[in-house]
Protein backbone atom coordinates (compact mmCIF):
# COMPACT_ATOMS: atom_id res chain seq x y z
CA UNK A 1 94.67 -142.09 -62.07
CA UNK A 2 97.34 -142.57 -64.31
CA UNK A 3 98.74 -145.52 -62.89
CA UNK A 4 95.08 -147.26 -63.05
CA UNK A 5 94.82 -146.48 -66.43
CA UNK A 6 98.10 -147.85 -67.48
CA UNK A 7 97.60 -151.26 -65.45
CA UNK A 8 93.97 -151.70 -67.42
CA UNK A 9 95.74 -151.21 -70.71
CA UNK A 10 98.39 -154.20 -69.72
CA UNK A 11 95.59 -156.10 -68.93
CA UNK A 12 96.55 -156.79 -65.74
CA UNK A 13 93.47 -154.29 -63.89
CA UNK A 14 90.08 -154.67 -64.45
CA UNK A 15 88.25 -151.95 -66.51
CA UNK A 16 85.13 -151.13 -63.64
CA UNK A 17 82.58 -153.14 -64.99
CA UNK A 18 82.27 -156.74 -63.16
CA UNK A 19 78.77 -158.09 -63.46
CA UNK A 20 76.20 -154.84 -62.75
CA UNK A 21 74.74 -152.41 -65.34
CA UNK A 22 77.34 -150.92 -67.71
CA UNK A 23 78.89 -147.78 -67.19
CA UNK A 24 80.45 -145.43 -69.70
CA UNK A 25 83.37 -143.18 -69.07
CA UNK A 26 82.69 -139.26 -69.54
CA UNK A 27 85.53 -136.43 -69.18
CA UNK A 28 84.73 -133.83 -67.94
CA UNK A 29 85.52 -130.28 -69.45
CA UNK A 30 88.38 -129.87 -67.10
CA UNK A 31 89.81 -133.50 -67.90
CA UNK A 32 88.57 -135.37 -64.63
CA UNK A 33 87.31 -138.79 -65.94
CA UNK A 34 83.56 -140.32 -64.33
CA UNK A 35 82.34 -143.77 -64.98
CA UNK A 36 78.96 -142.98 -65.19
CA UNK A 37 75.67 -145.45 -66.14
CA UNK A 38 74.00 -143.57 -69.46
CA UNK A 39 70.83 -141.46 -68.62
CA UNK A 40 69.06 -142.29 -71.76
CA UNK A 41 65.69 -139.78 -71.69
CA UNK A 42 63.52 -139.59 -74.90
CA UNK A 43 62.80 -135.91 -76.49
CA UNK A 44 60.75 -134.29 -78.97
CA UNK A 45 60.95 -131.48 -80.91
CA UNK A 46 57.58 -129.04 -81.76
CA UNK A 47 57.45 -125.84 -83.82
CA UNK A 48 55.46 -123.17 -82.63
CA UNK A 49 52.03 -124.72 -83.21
CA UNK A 50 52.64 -127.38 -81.01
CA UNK A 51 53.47 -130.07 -83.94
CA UNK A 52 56.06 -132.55 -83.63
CA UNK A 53 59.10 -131.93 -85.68
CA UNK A 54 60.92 -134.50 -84.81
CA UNK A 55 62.10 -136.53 -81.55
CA UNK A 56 64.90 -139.07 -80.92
CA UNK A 57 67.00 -140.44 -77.57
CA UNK A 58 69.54 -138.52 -76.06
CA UNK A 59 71.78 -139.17 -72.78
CA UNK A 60 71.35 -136.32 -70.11
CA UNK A 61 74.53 -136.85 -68.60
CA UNK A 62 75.88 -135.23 -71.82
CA UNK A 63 72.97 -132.12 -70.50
CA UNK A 64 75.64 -131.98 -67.82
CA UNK A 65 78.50 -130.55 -69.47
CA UNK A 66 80.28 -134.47 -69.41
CA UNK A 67 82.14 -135.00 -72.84
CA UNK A 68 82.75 -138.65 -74.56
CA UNK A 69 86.31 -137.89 -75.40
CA UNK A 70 88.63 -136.26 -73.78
CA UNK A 71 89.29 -132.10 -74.14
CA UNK A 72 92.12 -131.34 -75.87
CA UNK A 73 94.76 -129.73 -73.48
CA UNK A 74 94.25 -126.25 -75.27
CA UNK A 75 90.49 -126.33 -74.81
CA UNK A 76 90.18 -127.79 -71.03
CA UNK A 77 87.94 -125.37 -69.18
CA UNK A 78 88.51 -124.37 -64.88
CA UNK A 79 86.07 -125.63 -62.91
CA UNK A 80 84.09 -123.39 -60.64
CA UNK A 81 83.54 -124.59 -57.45
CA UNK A 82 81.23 -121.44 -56.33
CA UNK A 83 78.63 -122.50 -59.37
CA UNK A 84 79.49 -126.29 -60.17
CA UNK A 85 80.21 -125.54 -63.40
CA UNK A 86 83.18 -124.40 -66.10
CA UNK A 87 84.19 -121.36 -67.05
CA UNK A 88 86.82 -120.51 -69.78
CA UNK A 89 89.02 -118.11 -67.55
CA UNK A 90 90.12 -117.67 -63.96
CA UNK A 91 88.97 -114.02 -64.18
CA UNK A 92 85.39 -115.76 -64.66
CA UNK A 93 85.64 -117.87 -61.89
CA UNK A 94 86.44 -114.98 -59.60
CA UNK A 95 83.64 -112.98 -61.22
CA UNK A 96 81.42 -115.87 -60.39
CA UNK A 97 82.02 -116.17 -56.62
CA UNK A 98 81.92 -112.23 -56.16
CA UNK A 99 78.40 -112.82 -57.97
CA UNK A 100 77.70 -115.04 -55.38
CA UNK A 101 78.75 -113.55 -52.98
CA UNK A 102 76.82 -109.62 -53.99
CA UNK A 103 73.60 -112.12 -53.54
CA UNK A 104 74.14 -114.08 -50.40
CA UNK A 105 75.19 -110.05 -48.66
CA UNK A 106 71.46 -109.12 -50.23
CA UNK A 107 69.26 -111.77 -49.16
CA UNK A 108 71.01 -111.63 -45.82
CA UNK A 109 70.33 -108.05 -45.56
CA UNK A 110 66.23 -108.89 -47.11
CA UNK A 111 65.80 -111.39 -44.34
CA UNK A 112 67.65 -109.14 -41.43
CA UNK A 113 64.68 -106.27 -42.54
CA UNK A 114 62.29 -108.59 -42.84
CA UNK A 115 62.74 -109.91 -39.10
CA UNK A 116 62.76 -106.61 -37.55
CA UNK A 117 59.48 -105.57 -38.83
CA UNK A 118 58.17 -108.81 -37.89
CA UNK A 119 59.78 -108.37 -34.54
CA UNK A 120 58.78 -104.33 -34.17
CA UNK A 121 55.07 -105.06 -35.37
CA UNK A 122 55.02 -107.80 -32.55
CA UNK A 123 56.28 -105.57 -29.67
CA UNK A 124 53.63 -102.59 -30.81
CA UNK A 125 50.69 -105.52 -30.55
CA UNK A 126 52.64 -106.34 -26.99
CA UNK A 127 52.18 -102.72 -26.03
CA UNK A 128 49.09 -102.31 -27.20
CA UNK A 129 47.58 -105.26 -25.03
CA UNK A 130 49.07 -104.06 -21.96
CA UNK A 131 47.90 -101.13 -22.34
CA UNK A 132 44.11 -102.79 -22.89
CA UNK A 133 45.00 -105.07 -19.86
CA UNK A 134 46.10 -102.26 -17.64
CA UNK A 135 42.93 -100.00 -18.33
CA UNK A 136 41.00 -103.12 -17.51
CA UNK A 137 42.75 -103.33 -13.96
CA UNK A 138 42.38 -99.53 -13.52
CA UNK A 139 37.95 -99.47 -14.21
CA UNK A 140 37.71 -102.89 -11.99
CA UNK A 141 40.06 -101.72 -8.99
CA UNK A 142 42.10 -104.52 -9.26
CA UNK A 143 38.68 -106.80 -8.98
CA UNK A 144 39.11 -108.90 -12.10
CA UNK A 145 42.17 -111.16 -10.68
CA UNK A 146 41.98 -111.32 -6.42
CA UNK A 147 38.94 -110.10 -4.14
CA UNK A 148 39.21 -106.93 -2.50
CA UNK A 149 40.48 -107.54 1.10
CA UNK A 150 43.15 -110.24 -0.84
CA UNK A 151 41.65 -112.75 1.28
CA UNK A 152 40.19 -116.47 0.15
CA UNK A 153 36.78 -117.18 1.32
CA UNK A 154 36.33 -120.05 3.84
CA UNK A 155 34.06 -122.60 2.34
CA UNK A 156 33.10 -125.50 4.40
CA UNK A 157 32.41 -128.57 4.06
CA UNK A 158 28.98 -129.10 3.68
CA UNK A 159 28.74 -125.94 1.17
CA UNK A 160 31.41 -127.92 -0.89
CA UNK A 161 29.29 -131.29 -0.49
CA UNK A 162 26.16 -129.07 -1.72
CA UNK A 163 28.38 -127.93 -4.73
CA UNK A 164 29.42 -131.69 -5.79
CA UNK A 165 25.59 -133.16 -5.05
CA UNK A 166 24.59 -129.64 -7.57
CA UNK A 167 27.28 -130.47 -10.35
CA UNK A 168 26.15 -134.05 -10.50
């Protein structure tokens, strides 16, 4: 990045923008440079009865965290890769991914319940319809699914004609 930035300033590099919508160049807290193309949004301010105050233009990328000049070396920030976002000490970047990390163990632990009620409440309505199923069998002698001698009925073929000549 260095070497880029010394080749533009000979004159010799070209500075990003050739032809296109111009970009501006943001640093961010913890010095990394982005050419970026302005998000200009419009705002307005309101007191507490609703009336406007006052209202202007504003670039969101700023909203961001994205600095026009660079930080000073004394005030640079670490970047947290855990919440995408700076923190002023290392101590609060560790603090940050143990955060993290407390929540995803909880909402894994939410969802694990979750499923096994699901899951028990779904084998107690399994047992419960075999049990309904099974008294069925029991009253009917086994009547409801096969005949009683387990054998087919021979149907010939004029009964079967009759049947067709009936359903038409």
């Amino acid at each position: 990045m260095k070497l880029t930035s010394a080749i533009e300033r000979t004159g010799y590099g070209f500075g990003g923008d050739i032809g296109g919508l111009p970009r501006t160049t943001y640093y961010t807290p913890d010095g990394r440079v982005i050419k970026a193309i302005p998000s200009i949004r419009e705002y307005v301010k309101k007191d507490k009865e609703g009336k406007v105050i006052g209202g202007g233009t504003r670039d969101a990328n700023l909203d961001k965290g994205w600095l026009l000049s660079l930080p000073n070396r004394n005030v640079r920030k670490l970047f947290c890769q855990t919440c995408d976002r700076w923190h002023d000490t290392q101590a609060e970047v560790k603090a940050c991914g143990q955060e993290l990390k407390k929540f995803i163990d909880q909402m894994t632990r939410k969802a694990k319940k979750e499923n096994t009620d699901k899951t028990s409440s779904l084998e107690q309505q399994v047992a419960e319809l075999k049990a309904m199923v099974s008294r069925l069998m029991e009253g009917k002698n086994g009547g409801i699914l096969q005949p009683k001698a387990n054998e087919l009925k021979k149907v010939s073929r004029q009964q079967r004609a009759r049947k067709g000549k009936e359903a038409v």
